[in-house]
PDB file of N, CA and C in Angstrom:
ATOM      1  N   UNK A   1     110.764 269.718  13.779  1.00  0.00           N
ATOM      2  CA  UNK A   1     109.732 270.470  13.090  1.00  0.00           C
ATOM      3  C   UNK A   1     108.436 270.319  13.877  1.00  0.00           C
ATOM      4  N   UNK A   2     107.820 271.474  14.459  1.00  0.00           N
ATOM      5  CA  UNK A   2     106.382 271.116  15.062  1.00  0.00           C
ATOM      6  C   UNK A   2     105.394 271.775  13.648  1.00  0.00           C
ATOM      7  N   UNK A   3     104.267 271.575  14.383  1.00  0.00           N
ATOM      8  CA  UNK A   3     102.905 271.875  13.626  1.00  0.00           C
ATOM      9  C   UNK A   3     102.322 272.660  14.919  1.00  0.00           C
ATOM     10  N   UNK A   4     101.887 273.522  13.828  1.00  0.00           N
ATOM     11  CA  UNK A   4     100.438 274.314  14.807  1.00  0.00           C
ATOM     12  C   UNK A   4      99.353 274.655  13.778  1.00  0.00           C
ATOM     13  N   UNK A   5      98.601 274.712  14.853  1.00  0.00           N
ATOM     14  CA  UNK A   5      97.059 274.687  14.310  1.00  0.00           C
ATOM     15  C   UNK A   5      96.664 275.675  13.492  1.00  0.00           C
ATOM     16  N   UNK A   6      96.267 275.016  12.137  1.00  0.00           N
ATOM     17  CA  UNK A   6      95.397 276.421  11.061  1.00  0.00           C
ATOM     18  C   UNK A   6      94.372 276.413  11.815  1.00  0.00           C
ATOM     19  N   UNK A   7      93.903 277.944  11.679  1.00  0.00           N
ATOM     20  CA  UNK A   7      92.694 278.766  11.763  1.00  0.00           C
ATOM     21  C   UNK A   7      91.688 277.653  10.986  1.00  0.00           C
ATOM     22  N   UNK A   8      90.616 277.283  11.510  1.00  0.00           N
ATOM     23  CA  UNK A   8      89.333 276.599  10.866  1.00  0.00           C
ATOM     24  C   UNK A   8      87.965 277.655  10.841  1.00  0.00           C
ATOM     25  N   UNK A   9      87.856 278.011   9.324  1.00  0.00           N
ATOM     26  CA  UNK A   9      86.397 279.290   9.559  1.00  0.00           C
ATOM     27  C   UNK A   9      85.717 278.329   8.613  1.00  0.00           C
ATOM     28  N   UNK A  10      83.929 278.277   9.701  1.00  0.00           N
ATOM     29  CA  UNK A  10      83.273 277.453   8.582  1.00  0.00           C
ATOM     30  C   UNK A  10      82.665 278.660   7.513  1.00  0.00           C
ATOM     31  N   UNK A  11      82.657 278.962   6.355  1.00  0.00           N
ATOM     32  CA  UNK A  11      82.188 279.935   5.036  1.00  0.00           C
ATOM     33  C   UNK A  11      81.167 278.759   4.707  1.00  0.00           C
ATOM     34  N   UNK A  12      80.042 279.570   4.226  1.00  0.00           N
ATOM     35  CA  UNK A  12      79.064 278.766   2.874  1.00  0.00           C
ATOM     36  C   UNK A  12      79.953 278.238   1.798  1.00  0.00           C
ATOM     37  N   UNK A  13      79.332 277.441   1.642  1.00  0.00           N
ATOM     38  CA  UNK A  13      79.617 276.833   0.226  1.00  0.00           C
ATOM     39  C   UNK A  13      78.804 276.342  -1.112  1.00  0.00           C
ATOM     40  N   UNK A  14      78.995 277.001  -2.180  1.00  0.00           N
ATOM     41  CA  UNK A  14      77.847 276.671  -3.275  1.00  0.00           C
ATOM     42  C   UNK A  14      78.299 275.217  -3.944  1.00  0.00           C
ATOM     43  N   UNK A  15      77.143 274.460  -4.014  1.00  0.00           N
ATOM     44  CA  UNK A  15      77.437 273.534  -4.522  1.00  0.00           C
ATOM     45  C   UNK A  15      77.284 273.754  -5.676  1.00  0.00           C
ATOM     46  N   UNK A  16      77.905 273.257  -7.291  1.00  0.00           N
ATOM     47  CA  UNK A  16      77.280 273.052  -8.630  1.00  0.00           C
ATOM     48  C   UNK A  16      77.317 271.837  -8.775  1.00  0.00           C
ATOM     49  N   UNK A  17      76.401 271.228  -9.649  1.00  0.00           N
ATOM     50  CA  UNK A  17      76.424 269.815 -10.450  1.00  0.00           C
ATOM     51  C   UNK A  17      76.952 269.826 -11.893  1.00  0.00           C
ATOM     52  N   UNK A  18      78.417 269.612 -11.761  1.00  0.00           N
ATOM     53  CA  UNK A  18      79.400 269.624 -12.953  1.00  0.00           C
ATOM     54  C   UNK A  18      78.843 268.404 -13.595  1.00  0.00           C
ATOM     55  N   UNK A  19      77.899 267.231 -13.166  1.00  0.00           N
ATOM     56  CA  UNK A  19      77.890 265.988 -14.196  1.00  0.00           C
ATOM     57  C   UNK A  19      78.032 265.833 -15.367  1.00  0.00           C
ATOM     58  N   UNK A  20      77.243 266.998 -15.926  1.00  0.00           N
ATOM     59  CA  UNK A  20      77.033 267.016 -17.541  1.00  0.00           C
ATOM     60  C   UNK A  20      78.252 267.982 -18.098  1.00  0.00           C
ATOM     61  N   UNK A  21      79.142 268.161 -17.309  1.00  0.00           N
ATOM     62  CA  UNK A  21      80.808 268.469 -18.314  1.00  0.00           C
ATOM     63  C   UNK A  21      81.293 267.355 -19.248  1.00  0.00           C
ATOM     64  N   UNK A  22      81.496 268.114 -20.157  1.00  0.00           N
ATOM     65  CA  UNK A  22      81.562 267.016 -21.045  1.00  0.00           C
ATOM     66  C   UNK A  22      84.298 267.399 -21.041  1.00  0.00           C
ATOM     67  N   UNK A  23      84.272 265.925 -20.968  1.00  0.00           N
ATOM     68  CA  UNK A  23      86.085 266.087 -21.233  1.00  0.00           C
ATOM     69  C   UNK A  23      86.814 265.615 -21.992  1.00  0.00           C
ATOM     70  N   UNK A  24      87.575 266.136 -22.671  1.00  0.00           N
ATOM     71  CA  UNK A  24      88.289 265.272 -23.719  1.00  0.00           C
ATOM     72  C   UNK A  24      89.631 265.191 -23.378  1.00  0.00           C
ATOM     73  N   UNK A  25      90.640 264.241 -23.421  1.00  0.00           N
ATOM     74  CA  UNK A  25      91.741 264.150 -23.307  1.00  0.00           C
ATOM     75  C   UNK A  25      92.384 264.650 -24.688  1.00  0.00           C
ATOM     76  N   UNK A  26      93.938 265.205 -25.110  1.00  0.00           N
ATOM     77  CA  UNK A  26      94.839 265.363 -26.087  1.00  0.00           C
ATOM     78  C   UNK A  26      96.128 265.377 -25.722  1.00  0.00           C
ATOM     79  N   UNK A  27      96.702 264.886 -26.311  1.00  0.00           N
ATOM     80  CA  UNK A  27      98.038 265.391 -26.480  1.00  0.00           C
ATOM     81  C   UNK A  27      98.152 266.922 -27.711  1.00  0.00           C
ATOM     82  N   UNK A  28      98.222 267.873 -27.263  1.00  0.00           N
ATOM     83  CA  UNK A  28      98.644 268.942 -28.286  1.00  0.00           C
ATOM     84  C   UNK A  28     100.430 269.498 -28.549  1.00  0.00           C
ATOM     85  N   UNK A  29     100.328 270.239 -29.224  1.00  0.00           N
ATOM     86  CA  UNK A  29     101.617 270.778 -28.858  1.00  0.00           C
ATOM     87  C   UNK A  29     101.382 272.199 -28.359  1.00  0.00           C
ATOM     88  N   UNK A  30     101.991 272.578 -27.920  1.00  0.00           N
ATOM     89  CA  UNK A  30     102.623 274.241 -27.486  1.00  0.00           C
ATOM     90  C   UNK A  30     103.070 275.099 -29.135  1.00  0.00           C
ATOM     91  N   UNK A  31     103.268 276.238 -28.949  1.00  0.00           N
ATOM     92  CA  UNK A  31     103.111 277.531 -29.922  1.00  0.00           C
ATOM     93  C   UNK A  31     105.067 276.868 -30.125  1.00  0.00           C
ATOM     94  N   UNK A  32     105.592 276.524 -29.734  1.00  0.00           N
ATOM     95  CA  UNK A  32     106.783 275.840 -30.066  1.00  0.00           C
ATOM     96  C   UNK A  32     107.227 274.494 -30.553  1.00  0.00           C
ATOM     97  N   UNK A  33     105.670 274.080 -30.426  1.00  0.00           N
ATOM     98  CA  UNK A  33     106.060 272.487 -30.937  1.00  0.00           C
ATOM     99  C   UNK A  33     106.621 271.636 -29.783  1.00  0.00           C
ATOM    100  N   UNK A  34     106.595 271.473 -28.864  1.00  0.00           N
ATOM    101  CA  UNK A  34     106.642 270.732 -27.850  1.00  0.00           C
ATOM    102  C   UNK A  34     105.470 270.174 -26.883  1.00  0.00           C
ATOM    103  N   UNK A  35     104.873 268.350 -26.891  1.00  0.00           N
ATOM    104  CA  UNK A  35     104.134 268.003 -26.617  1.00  0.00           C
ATOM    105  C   UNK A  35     103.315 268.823 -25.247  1.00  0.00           C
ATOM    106  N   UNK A  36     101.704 269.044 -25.109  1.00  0.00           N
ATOM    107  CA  UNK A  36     101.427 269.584 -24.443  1.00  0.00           C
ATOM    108  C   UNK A  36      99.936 269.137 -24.004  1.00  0.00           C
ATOM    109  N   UNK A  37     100.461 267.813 -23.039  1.00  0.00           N
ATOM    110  CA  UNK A  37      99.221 267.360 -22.741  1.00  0.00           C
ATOM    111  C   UNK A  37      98.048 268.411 -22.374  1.00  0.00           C
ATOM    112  N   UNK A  38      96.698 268.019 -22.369  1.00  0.00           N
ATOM    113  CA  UNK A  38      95.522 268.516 -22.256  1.00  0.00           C
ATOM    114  C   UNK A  38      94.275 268.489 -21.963  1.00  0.00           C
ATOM    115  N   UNK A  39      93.483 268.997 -21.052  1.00  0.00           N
ATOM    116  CA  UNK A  39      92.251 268.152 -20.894  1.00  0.00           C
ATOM    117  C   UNK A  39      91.162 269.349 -21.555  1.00  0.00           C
ATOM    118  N   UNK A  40      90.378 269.229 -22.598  1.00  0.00           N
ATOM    119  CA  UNK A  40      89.226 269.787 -22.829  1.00  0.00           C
ATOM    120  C   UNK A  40      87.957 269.784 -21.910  1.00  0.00           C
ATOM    121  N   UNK A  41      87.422 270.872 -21.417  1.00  0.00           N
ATOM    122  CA  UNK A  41      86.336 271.176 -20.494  1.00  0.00           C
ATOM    123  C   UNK A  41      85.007 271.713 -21.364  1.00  0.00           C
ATOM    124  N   UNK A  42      83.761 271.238 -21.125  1.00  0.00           N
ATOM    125  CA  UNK A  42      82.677 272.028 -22.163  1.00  0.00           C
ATOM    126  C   UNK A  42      81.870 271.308 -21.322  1.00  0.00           C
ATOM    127  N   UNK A  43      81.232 272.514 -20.593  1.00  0.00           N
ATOM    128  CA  UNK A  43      80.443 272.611 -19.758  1.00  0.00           C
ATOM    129  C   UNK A  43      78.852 272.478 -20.578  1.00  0.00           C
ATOM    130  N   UNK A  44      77.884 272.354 -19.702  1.00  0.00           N
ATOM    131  CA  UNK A  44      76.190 272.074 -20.678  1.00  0.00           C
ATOM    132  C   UNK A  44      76.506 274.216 -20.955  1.00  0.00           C
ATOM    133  N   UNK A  45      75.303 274.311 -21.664  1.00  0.00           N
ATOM    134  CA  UNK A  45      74.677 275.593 -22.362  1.00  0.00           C
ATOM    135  C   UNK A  45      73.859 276.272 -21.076  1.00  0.00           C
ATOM    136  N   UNK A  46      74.341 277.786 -21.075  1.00  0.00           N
ATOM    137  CA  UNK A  46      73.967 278.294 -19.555  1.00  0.00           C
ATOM    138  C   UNK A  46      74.714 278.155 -18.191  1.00  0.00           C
ATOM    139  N   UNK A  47      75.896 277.539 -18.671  1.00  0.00           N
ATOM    140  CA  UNK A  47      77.177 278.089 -17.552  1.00  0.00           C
ATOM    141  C   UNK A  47      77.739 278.644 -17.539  1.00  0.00           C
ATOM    142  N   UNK A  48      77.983 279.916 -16.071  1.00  0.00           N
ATOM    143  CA  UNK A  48      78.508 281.345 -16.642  1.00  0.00           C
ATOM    144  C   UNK A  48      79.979 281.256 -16.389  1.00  0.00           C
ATOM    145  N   UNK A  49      81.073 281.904 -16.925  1.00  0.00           N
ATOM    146  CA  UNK A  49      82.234 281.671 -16.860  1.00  0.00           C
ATOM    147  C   UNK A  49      82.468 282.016 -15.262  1.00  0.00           C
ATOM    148  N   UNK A  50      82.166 282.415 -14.049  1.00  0.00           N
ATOM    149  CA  UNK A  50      82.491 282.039 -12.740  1.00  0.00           C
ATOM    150  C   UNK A  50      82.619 280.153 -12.457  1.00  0.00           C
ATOM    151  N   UNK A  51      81.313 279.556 -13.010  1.00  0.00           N
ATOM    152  CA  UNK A  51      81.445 278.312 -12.590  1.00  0.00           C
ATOM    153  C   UNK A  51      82.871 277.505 -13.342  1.00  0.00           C
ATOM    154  N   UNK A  52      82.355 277.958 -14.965  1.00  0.00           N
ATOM    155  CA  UNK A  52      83.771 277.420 -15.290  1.00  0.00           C
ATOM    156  C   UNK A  52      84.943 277.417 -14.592  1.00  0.00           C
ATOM    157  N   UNK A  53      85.289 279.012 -14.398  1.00  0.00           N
ATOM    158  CA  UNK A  53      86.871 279.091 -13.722  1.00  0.00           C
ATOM    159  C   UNK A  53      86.698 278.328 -12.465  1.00  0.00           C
ATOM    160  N   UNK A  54      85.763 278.487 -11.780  1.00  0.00           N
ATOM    161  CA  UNK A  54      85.513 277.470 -10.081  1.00  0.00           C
ATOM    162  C   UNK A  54      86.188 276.313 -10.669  1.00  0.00           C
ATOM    163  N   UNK A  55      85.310 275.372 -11.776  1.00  0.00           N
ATOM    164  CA  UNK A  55      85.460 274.332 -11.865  1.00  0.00           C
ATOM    165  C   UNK A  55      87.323 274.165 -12.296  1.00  0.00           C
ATOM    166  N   UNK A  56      87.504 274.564 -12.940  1.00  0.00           N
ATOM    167  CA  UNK A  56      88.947 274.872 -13.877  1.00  0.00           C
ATOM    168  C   UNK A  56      90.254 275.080 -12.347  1.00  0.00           C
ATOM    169  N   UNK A  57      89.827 275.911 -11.893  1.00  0.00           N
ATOM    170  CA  UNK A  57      90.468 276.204 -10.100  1.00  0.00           C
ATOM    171  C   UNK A  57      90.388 274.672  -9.476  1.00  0.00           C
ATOM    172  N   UNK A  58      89.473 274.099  -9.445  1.00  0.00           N
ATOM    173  CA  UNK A  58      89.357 273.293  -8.262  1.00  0.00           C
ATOM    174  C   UNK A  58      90.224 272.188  -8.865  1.00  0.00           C
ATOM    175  N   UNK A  59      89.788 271.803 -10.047  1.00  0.00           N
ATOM    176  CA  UNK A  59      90.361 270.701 -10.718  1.00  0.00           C
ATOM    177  C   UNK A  59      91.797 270.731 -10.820  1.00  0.00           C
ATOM    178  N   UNK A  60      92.675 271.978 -11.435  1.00  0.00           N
ATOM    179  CA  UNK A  60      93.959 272.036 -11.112  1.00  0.00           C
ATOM    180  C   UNK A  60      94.694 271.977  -9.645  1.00  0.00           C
ATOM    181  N   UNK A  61      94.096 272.331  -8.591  1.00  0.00           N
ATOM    182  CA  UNK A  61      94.084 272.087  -7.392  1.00  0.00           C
ATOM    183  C   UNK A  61      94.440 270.509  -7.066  1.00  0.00           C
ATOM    184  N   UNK A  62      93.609 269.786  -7.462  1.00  0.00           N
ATOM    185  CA  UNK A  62      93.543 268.706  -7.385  1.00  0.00           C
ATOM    186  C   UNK A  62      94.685 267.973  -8.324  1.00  0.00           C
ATOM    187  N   UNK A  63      95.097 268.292  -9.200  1.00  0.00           N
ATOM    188  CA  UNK A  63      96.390 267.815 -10.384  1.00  0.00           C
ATOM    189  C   UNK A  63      97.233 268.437  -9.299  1.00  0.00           C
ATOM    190  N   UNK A  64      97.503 269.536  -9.047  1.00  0.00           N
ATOM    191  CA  UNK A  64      98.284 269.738  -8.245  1.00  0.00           C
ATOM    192  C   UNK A  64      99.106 268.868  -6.996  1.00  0.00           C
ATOM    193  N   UNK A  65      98.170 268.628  -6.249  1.00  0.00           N
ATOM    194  CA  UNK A  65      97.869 267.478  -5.042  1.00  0.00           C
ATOM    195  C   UNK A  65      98.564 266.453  -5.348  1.00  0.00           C
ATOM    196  N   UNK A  66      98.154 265.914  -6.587  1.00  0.00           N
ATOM    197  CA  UNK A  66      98.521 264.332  -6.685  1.00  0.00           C
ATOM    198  C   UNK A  66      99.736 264.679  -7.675  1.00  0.00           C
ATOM    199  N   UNK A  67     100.313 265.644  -8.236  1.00  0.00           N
ATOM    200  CA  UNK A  67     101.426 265.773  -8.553  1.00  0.00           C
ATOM    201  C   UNK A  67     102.575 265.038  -7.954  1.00  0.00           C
ATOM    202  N   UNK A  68     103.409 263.940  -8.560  1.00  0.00           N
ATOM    203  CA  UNK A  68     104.562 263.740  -8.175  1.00  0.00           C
ATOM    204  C   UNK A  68     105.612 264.706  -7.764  1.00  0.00           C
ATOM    205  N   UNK A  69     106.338 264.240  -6.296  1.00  0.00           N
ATOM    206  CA  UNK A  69     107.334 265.503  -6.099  1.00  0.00           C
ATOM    207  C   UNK A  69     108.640 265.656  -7.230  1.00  0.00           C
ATOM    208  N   UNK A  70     108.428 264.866  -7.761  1.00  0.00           N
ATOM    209  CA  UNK A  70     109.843 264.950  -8.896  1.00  0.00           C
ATOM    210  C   UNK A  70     109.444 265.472 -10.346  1.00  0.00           C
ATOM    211  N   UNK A  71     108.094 265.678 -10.511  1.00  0.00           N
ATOM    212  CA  UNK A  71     107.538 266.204 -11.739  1.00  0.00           C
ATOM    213  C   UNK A  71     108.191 267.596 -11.566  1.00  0.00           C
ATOM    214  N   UNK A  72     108.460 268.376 -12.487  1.00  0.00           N
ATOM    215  CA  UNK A  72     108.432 269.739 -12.154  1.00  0.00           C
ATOM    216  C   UNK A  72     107.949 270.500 -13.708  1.00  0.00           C
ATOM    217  N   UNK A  73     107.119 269.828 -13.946  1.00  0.00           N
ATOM    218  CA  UNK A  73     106.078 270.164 -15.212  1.00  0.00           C
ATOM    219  C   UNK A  73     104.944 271.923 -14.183  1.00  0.00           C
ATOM    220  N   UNK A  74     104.179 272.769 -14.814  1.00  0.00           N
ATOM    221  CA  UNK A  74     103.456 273.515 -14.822  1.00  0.00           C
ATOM    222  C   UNK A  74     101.843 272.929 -15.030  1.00  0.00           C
ATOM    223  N   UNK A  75     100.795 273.038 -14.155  1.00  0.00           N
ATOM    224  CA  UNK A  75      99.673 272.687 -14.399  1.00  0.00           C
ATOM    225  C   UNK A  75      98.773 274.344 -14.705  1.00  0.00           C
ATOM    226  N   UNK A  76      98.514 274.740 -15.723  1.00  0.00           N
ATOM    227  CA  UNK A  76      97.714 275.699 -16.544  1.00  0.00           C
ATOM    228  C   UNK A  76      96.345 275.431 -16.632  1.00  0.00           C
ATOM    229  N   UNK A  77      95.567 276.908 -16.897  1.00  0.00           N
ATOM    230  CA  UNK A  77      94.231 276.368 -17.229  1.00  0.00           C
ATOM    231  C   UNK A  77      93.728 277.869 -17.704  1.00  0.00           C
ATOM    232  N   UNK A  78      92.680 277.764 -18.576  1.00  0.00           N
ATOM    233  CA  UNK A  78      92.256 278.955 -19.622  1.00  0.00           C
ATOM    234  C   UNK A  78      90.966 278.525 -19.596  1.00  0.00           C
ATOM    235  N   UNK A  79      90.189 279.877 -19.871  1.00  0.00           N
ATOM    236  CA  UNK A  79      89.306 279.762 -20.366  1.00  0.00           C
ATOM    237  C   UNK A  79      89.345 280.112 -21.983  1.00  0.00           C
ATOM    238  N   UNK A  80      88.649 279.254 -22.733  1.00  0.00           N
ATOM    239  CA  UNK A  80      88.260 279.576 -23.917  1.00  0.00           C
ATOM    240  C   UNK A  80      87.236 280.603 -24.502  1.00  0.00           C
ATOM    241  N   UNK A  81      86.854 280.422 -25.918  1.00  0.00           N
ATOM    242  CA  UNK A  81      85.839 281.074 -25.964  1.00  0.00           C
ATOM    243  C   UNK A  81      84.508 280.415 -26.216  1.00  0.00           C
ATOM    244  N   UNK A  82      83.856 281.404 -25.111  1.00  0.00           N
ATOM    245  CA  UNK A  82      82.238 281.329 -24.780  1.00  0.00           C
ATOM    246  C   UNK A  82      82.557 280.903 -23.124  1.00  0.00           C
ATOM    247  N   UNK A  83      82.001 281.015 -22.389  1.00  0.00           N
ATOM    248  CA  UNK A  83      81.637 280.597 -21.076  1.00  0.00           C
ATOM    249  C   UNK A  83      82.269 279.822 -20.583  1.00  0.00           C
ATOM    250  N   UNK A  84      81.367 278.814 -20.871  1.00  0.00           N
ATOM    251  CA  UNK A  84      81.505 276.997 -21.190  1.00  0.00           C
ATOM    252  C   UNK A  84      82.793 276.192 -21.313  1.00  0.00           C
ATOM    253  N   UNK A  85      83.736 276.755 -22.094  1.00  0.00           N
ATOM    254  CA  UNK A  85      84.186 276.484 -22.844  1.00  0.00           C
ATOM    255  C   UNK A  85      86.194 276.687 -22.035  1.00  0.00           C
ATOM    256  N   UNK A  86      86.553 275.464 -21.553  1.00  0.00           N
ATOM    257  CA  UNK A  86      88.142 276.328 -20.764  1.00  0.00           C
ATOM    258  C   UNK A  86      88.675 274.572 -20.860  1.00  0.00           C
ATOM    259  N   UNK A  87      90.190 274.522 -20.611  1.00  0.00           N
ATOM    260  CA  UNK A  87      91.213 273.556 -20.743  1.00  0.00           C
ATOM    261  C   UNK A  87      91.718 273.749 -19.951  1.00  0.00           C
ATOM    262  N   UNK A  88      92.542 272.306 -19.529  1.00  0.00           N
ATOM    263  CA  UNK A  88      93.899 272.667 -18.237  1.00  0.00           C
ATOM    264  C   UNK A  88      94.364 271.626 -19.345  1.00  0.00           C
ATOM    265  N   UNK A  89      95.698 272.618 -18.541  1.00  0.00           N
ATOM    266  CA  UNK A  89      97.351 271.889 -19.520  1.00  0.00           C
ATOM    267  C   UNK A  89      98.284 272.164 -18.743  1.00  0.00           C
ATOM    268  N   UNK A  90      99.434 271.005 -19.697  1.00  0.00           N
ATOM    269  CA  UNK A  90     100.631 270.990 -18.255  1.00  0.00           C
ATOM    270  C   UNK A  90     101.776 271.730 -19.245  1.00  0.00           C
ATOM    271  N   UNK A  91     102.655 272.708 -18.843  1.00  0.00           N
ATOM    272  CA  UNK A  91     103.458 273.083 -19.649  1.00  0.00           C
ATOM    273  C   UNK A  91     105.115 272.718 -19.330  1.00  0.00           C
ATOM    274  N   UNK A  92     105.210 270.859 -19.357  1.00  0.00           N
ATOM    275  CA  UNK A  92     106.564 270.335 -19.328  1.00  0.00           C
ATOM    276  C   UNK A  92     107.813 270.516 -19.086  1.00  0.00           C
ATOM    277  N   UNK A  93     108.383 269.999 -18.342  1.00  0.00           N
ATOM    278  CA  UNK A  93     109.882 270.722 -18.302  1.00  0.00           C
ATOM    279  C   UNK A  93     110.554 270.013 -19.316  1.00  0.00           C
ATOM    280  N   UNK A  94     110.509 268.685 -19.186  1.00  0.00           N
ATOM    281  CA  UNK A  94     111.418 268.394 -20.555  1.00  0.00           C
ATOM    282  C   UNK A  94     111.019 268.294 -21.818  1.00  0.00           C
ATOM    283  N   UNK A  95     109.469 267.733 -21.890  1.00  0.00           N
ATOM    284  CA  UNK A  95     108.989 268.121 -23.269  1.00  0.00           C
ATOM    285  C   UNK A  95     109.275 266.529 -23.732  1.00  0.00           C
ATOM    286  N   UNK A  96     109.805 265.650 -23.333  1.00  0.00           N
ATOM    287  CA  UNK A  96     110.169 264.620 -23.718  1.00  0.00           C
ATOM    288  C   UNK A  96     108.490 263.596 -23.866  1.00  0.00           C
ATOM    289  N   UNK A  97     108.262 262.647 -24.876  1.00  0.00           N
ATOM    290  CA  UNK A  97     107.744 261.974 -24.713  1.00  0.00           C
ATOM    291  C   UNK A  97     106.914 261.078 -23.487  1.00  0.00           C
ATOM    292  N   UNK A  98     108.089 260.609 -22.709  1.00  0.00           N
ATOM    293  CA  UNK A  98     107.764 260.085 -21.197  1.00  0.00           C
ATOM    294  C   UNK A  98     107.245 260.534 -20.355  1.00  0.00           C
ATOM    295  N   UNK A  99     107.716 262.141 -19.990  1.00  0.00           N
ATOM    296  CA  UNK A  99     106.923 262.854 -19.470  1.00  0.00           C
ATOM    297  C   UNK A  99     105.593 263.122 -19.902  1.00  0.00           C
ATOM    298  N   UNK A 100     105.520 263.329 -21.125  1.00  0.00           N
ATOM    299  CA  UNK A 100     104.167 264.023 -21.764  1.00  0.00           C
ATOM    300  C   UNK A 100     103.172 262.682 -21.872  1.00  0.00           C
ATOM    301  N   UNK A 101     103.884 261.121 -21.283  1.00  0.00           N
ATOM    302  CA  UNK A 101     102.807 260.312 -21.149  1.00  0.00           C
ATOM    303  C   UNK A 101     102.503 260.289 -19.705  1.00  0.00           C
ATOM    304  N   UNK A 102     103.351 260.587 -19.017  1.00  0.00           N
ATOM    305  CA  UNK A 102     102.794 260.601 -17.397  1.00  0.00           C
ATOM    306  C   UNK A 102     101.990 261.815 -17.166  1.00  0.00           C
ATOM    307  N   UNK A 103     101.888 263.476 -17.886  1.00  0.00           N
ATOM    308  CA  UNK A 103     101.387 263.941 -17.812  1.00  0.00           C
ATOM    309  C   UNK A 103     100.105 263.566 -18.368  1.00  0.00           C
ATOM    310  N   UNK A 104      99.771 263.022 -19.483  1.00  0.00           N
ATOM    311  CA  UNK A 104      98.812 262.360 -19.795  1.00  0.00           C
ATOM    312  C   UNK A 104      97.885 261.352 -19.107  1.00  0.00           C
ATOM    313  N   UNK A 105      98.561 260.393 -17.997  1.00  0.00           N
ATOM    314  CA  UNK A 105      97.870 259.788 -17.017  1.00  0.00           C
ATOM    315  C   UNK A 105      97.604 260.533 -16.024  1.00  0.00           C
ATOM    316  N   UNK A 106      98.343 261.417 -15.651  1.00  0.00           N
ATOM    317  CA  UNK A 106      97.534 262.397 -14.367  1.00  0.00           C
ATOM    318  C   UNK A 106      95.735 262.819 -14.719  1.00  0.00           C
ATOM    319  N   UNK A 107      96.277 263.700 -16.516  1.00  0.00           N
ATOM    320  CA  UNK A 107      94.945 264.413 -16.502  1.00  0.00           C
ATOM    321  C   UNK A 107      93.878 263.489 -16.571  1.00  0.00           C
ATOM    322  N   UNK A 108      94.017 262.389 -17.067  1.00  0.00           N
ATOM    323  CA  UNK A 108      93.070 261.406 -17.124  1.00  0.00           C
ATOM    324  C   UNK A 108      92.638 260.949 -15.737  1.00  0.00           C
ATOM    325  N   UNK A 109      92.747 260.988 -15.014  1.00  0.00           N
ATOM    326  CA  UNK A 109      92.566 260.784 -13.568  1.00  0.00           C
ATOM    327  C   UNK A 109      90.955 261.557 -12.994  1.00  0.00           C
ATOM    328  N   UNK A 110      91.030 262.879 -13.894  1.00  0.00           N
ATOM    329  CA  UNK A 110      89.922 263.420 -13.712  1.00  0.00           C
ATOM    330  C   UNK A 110      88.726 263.142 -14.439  1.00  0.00           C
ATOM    331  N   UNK A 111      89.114 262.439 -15.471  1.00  0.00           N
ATOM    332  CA  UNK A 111      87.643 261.939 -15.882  1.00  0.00           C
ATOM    333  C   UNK A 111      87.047 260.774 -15.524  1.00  0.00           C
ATOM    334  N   UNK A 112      87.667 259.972 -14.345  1.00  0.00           N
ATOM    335  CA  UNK A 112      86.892 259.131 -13.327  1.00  0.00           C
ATOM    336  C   UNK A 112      87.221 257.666 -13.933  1.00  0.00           C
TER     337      UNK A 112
END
């Protein structure tokens, strides 16, 4: 197997200061009743839903990444209503307890 070189383009980049996101961890269930870990996102007052989804994008990105290769759970993410206001969730393959606690330590990972 070789490697070859990605294309490197430097683009601008906007920074935001997410500090004041406020996150909540849950376990919920799904519209079927099957555990459905969760992370609540609620951004301060005056964030327009671009930053949200940025933020919501980047962060699943990152669950993504550190995803175990043997997980084969779904990492989701919505916006809610108002702006501000969006979740990422994992939508389980087995639905089993065990899983839905390791999915539970991933999302927690993001609140530092």
């Amino acid at each position: 197997m070789s490697a070859t070189a990605i294309p490197f383009h430097i683009v601008p980049v906007k920074v935001i200061d997410f500090s004041g996101a406020r996150m909540s961890l849950a376990l919920a269930k799904n519209r079927y009743g099957t555990a459905q870990p969760q992370l609540d996102i609620l951004l301060p007052s005056g964030a327009t839903h671009r930053q949200l989804s940025a933020l919501l994008h980047a962060l699943s990105a990152s669950l993504e990444l550190n995803t175990p290769a043997n997980e084969r759970w779904l990492i989701q993410n919505d916006c809610c209503v108002g702006p501000n206001h969006g979740r990422i969730y994992l939508e389980l393959a087995e639905g089993d307890e065990a899983e839905a606690l390791r999915g539970m330590m991933l999302l927690d990972t993001l609140r530092g």
